[in-house]
Protein backbone atom coordinates (compact mmCIF):
# COMPACT_ATOMS: atom_id res chain seq x y z
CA UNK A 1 150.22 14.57 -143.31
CA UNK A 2 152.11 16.38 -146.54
CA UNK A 3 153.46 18.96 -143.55
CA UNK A 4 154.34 15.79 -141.89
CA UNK A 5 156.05 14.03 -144.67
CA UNK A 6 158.17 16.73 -146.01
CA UNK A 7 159.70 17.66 -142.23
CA UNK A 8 160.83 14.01 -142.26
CA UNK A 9 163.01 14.40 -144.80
CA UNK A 10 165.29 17.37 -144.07
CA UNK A 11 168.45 18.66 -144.89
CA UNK A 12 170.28 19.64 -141.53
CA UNK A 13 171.32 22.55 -140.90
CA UNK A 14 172.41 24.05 -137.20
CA UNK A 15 173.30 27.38 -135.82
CA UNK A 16 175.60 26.54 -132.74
CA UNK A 17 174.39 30.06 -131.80
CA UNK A 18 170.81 29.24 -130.94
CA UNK A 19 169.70 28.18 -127.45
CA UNK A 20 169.11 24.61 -127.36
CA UNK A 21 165.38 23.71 -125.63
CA UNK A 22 163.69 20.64 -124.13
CA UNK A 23 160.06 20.10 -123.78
CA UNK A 24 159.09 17.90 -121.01
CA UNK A 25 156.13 15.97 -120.68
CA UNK A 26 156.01 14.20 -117.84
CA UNK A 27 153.94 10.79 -117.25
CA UNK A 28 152.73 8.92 -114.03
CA UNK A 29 149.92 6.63 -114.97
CA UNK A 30 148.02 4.35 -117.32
CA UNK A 31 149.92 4.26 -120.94
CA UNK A 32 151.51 7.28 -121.15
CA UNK A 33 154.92 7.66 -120.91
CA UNK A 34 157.28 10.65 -119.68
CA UNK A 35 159.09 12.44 -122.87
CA UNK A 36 161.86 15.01 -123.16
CA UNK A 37 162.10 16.15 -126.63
CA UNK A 38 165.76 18.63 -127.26
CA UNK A 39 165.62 21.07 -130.36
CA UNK A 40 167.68 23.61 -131.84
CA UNK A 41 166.34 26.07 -134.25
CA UNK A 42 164.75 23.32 -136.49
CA UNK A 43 166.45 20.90 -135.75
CA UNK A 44 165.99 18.01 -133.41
CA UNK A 45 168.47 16.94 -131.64
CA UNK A 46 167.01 13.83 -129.43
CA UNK A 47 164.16 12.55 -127.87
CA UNK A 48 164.28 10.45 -124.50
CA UNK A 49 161.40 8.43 -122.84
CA UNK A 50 160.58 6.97 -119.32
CA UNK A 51 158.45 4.68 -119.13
CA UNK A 52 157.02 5.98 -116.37
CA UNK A 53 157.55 7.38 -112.36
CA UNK A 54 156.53 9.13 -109.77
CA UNK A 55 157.59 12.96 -109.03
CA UNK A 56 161.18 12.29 -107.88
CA UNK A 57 161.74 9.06 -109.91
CA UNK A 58 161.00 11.48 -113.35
CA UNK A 59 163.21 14.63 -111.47
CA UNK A 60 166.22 11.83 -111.09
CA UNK A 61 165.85 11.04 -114.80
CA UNK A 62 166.04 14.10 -115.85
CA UNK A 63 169.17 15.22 -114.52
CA UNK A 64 170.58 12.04 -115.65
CA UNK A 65 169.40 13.60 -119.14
CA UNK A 66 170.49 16.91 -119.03
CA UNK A 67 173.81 15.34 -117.48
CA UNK A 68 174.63 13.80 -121.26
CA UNK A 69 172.21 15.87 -123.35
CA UNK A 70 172.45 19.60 -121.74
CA UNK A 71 169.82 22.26 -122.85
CA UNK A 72 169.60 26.14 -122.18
CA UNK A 73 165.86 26.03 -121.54
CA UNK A 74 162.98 23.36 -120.54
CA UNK A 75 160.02 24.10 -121.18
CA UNK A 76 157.85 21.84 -118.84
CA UNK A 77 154.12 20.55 -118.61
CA UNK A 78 153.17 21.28 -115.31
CA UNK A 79 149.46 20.25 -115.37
CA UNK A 80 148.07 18.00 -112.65
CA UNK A 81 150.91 16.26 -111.40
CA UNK A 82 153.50 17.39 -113.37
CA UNK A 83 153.84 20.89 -111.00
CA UNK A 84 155.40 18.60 -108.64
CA UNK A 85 158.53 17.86 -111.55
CA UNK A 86 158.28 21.26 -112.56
CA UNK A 87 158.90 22.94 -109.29
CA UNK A 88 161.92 20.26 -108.60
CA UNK A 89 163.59 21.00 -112.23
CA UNK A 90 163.09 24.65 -111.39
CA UNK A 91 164.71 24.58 -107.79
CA UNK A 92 167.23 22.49 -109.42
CA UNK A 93 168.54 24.36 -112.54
CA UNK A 94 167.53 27.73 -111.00
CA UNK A 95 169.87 26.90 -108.21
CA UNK A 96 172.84 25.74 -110.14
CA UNK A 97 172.41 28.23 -112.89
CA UNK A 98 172.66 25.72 -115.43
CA UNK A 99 169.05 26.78 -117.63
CA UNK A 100 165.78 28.62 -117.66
CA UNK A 101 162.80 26.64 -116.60
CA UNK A 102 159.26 27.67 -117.78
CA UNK A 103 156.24 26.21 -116.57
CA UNK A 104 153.69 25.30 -119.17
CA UNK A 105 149.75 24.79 -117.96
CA UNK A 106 147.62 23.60 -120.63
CA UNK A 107 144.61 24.89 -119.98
CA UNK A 108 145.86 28.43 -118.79
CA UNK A 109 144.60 30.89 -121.67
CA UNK A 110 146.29 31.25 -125.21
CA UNK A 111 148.02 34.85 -125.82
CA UNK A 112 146.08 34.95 -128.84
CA UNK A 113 143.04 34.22 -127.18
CA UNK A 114 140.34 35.34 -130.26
CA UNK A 115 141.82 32.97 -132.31
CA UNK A 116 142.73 29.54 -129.89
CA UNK A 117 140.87 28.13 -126.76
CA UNK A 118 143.44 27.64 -124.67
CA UNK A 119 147.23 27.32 -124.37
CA UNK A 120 147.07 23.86 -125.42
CA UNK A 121 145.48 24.65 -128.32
CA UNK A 122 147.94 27.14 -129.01
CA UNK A 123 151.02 25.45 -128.72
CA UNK A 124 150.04 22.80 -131.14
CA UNK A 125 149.17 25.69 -134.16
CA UNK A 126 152.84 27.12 -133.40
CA UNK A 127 154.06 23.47 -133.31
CA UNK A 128 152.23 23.46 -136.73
CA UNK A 129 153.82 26.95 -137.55
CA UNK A 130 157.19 25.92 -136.76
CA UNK A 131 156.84 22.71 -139.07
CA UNK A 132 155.54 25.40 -142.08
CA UNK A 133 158.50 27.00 -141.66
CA UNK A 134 161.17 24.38 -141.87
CA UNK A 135 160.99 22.19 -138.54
CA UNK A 136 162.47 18.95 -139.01
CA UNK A 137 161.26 15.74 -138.32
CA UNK A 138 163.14 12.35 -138.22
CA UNK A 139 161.51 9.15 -139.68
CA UNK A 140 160.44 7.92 -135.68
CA UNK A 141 157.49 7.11 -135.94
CA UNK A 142 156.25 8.58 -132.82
CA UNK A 143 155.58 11.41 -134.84
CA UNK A 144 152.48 10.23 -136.58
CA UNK A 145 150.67 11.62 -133.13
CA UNK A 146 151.01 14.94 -135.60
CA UNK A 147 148.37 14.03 -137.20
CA UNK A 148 146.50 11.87 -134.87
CA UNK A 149 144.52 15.22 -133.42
CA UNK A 150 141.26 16.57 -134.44
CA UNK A 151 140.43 20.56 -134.18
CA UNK A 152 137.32 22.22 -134.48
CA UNK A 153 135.71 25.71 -134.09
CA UNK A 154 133.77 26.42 -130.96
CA UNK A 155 130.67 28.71 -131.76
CA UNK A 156 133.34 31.90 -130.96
CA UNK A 157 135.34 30.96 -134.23
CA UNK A 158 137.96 29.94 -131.60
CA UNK A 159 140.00 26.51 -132.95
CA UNK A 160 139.98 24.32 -130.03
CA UNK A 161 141.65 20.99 -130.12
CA UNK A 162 139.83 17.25 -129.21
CA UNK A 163 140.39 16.36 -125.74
CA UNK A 164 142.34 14.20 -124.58
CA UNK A 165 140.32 11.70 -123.24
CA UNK A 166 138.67 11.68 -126.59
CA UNK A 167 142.13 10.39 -128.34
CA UNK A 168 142.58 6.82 -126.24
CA UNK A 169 145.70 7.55 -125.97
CA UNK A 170 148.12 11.11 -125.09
CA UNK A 171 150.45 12.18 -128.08
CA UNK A 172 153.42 12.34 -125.37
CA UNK A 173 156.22 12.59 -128.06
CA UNK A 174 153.83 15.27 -130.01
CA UNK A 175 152.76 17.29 -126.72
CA UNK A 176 156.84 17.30 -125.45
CA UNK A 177 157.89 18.74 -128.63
């Protein structure tokens, strides 16, 4: 939580110059709710939540995002039912040229894979890497899902993350950052 605290009270700082991303996590069910987080560098810029929708109703409210709140990259969670956003976004902004799209699984393997489980649990230790080296929080306090996650080793010395079904509830804000 110190990590936490102290990216919660930045001083901003932006470089025009750096590509501007979104992370999308998209919802359809239960309590979790579709997120689109924008950084830059650091910095971010905004966050954006749907309540919830179905593949085309989330596609629709995305481009009515990027329409205000453009972005050079989304980076999007494709597992389960989110492939079905993905491969919209992708047709979309790949056709228009207007950004990069990268599908995100998170149970493909981690790059690093001797020292995380899975991509998953990889993107949450650079998530944690990029908050060690200045990423900057606001005082929403959707971001208290940073520290609502439990790790462990696995018998491999591997850190693996608790499930989500564990956790009640999904860290949406957390996971679309």
């Amino acid at each position: 939580p110190a990590l936490i605290e102290k990216a919660r009270n930045p001083i901003p700082t932006s470089n025009p110059k750096l590509k501007i991303y979104a992370g999308l996590d998209p919802a359809f069910e239960g309590k979790d709710s579709t997120v689109l987080v924008r950084r830059q560098g650091n910095i971010i810029l905004s966050k954006h939540k749907l309540a919830k929708g179905n593949t085309l109703e989330n596609t629709e409210w995305v481009k009515t995002v990027f329409a205000e709140f453009p972005w050079n990259e989304i980076i999007i969670d494709a597992t389960g039912p989110g492939g079905g956003v993905a491969d919209l976004i992708e047709q979309w902004g790949g056709n228009s040229k207007q950004f990069e799209t990268t599908k995100w699984t998170a149970s493909r393997a981690a790059r690093n894979k001797i020292k995380w489980t899975n991509a998953r649990t990889e993107s949450w230790g650079r998530m944690k890497e990029w908050l060690q080296n200045g990423g900057q929080l606001n005082q929403d306090s959707c971001w208290d899902e940073l520290s609502n996650i439990n790790f462990k080793y696995t018998n491999k010395e591997q850190i693996a993350l608790e499930s989500k079904s564990t956790m009640g509830k999904s860290p949406d804000d957390a996971d679309a950052l």
